[in-house]
Protein backbone atom coordinates (compact mmCIF):
# COMPACT_ATOMS: atom_id res chain seq x y z
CA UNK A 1 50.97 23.52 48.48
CA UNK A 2 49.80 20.69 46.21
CA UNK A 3 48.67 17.78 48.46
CA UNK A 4 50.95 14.26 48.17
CA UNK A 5 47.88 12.30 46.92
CA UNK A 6 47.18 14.77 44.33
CA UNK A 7 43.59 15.44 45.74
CA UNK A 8 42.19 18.35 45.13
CA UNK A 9 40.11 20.35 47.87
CA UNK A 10 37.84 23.70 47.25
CA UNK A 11 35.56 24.80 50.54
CA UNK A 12 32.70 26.88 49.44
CA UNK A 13 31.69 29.29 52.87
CA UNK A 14 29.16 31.54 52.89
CA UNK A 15 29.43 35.15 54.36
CA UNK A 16 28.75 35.98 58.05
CA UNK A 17 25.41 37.69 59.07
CA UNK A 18 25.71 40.90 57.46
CA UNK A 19 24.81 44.45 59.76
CA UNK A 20 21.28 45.11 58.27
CA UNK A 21 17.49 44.08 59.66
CA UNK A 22 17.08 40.35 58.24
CA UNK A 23 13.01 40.26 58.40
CA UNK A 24 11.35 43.76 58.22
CA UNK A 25 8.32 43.47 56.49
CA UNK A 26 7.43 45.45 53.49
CA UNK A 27 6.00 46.13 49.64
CA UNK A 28 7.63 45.90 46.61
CA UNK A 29 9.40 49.07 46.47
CA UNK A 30 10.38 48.32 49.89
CA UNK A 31 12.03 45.16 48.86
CA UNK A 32 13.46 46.57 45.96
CA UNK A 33 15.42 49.77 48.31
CA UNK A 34 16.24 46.59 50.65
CA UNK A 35 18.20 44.66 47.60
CA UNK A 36 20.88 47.30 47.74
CA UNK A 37 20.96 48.31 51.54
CA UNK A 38 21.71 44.32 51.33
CA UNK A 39 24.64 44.58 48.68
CA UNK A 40 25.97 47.59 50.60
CA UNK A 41 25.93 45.58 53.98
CA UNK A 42 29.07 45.10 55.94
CA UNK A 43 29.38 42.04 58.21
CA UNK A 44 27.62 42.19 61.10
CA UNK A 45 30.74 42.76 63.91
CA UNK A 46 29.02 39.98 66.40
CA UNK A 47 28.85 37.54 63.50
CA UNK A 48 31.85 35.32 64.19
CA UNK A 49 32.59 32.29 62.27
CA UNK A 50 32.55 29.18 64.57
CA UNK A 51 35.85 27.49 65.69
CA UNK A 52 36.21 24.43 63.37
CA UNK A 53 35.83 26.99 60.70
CA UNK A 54 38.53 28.30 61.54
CA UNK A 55 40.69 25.45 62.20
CA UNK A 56 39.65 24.59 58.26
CA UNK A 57 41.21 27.46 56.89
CA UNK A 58 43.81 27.71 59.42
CA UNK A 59 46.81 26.61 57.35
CA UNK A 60 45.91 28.64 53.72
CA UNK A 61 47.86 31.40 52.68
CA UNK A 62 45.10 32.73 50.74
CA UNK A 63 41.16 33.14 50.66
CA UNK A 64 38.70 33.86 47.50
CA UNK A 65 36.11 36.45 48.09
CA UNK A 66 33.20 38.09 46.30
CA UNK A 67 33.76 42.04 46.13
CA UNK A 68 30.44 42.55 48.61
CA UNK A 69 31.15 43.95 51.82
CA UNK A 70 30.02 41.44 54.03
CA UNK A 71 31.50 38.72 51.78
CA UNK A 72 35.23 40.50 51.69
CA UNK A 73 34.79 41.28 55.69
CA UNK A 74 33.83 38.08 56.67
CA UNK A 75 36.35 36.51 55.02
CA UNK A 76 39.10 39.24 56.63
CA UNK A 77 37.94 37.90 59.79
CA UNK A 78 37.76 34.05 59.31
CA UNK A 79 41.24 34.11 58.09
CA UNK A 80 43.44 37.24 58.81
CA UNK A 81 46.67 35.58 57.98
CA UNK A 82 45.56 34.70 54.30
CA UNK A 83 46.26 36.79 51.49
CA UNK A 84 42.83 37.98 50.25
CA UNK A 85 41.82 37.37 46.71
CA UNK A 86 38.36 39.56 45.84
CA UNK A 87 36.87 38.91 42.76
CA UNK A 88 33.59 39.98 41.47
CA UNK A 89 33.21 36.69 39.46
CA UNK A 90 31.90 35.55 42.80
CA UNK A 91 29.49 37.85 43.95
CA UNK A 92 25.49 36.33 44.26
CA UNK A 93 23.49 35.76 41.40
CA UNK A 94 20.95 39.01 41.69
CA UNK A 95 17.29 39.45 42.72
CA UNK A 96 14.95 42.18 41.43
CA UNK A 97 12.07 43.38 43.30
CA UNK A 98 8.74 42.16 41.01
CA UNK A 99 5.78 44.93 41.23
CA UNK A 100 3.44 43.27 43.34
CA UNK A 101 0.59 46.09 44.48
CA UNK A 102 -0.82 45.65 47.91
CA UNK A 103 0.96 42.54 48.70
CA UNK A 104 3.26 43.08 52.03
CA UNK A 105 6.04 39.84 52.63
CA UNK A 106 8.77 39.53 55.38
CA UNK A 107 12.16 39.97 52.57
CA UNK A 108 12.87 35.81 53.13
CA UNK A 109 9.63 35.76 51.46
CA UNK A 110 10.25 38.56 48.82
CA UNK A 111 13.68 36.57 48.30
CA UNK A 112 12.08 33.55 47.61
CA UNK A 113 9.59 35.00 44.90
CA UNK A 114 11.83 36.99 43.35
CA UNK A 115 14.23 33.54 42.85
CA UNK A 116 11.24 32.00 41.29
CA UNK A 117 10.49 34.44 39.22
CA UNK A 118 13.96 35.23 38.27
CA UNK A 119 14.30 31.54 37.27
CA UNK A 120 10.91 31.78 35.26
CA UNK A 121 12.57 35.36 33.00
CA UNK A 122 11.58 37.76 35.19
CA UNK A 123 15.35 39.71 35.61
CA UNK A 124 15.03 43.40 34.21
CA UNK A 125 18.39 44.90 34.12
CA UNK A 126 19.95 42.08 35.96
CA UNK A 127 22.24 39.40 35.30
CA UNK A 128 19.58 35.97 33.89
CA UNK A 129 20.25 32.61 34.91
CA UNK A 130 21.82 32.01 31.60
CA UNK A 131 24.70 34.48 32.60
CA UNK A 132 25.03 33.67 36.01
CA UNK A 133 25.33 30.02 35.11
CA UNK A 134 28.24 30.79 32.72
CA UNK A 135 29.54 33.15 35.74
CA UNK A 136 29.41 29.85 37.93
CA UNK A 137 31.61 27.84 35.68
CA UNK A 138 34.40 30.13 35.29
CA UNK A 139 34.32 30.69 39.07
CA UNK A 140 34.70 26.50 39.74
CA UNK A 141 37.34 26.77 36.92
CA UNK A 142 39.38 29.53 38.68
CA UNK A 143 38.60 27.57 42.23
CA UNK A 144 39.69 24.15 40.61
CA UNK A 145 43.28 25.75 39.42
CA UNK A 146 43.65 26.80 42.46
CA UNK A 147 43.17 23.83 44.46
CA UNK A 148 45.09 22.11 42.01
CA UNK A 149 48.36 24.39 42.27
CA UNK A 150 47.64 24.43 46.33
CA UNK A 151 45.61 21.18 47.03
CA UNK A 152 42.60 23.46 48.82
CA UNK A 153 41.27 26.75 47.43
CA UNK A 154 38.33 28.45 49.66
CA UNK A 155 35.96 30.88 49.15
CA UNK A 156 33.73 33.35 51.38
CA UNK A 157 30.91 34.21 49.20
CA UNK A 158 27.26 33.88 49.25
CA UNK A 159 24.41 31.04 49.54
CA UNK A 160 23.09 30.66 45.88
CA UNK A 161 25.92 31.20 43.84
CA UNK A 162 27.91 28.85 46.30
CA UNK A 163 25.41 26.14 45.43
CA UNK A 164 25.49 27.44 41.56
CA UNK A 165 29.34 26.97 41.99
CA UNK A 166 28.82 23.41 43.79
CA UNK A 167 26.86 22.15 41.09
CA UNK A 168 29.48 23.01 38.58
CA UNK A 169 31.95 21.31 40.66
CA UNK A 170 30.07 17.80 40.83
CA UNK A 171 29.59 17.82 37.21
CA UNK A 172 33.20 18.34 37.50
CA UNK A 173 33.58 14.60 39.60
CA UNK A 174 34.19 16.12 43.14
CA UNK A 175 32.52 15.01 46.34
CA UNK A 176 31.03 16.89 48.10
CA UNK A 177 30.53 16.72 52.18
CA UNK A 178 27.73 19.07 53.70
CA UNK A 179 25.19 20.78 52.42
CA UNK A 180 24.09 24.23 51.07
CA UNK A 181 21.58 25.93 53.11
CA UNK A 182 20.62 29.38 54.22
CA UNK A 183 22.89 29.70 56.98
CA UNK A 184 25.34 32.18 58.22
CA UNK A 185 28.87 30.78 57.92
CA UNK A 186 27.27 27.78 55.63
CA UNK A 187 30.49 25.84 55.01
CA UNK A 188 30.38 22.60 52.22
CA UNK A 189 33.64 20.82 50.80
CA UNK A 190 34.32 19.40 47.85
CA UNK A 191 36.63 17.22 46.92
CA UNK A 192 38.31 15.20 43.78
CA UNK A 193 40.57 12.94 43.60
CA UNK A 194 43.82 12.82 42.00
CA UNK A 195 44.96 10.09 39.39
CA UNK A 196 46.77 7.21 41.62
CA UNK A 197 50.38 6.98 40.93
């Protein structure tokens, strides 16, 4: 339902803790088999989303989602009234595993390398920042509709393409309230408001 004021509303929520090991150490080819036992993850089943989470989302009669398992799952059990709308559009911006002889890293650290280096060209057979920027645009234009037509749209997808999505949005004039970080249930608002009647 469109809000009175005509403000609009989009919460950006990352997924739950998904069910895999978070810090095993290991090599590059390690890292590289641990990218897609990642993607194939399911949430985590003592990963619950806190209370005022809930309460946020209480009242929508629908949810965004990325198609990943833990992103569709956690999003099933912050808000199993909603209708659930699963879209790849929103699915993370992906990592490749650089070949990196000798050198054993914790996968935070892998993640972080592989970011830089992803940022620096380094994405063989993966989506570039060029395209994943473009994918973040059309994902705050499909999240902006929405809150528009209901006056708050939410989404359950994932840290850095939240934040890719965010930065879209306050190009886009919203406010935002919070702030992205690598956190479980990560929730940050935005918000724009409507032309004064």
């Amino acid at each position: 339902m469109t809000q009175a004021d005509g403000r609009s509303r989009i919460i950006l929520i990352r997924h739950g803790q998904p069910a895999i090991a978070l810090r095993p150490r290991t090599g590059h080819a390690g890292f590289a088999e641990y990218i897609d036992a990642y993607e194939a993850a399911g949430l985590d089943p003592e990963s619950l989303p806190p209370e005022e989470l809930r309460d946020l989302v209480r009242e929508l009669d629908a949810v965004f989602a990325s198609d990943r398992p833990r992103s569709t799952q956690s999003a099933r059990v912050l808000a199993p009234h909603a209708d659930l709308v699963v879209d790849p559009l929103f699915a993370e911006a992906p990592l490749a595993s650089p070949r990196i002889p000798l050198l054993r890293m914790r996968v935070p650290k892998w993640a972080v390398v592989s970011r830089f280096l992803w940022h620096l060209g380094f994405h063989p057979g993966i989506e570039n920042p060029r395209q994943a920027r473009e994918r973040a645009v059309r994902a705050a234009e499909m999240l902006t509709a929405a809150a528009r037509h209901r006056g708050t749209a939410a989404l359950v997808a994932h840290g850095y393409f939240n934040w890719m999505i965010g930065r879209e949005l306050k190009r886009r004039g919203f406010s935002r309230t919070g702030s992205h970080q690598a956190r479980y249930w990560n929730t940050v608002i935005y918000e724009h408001q409507g032309p004064k009647r």
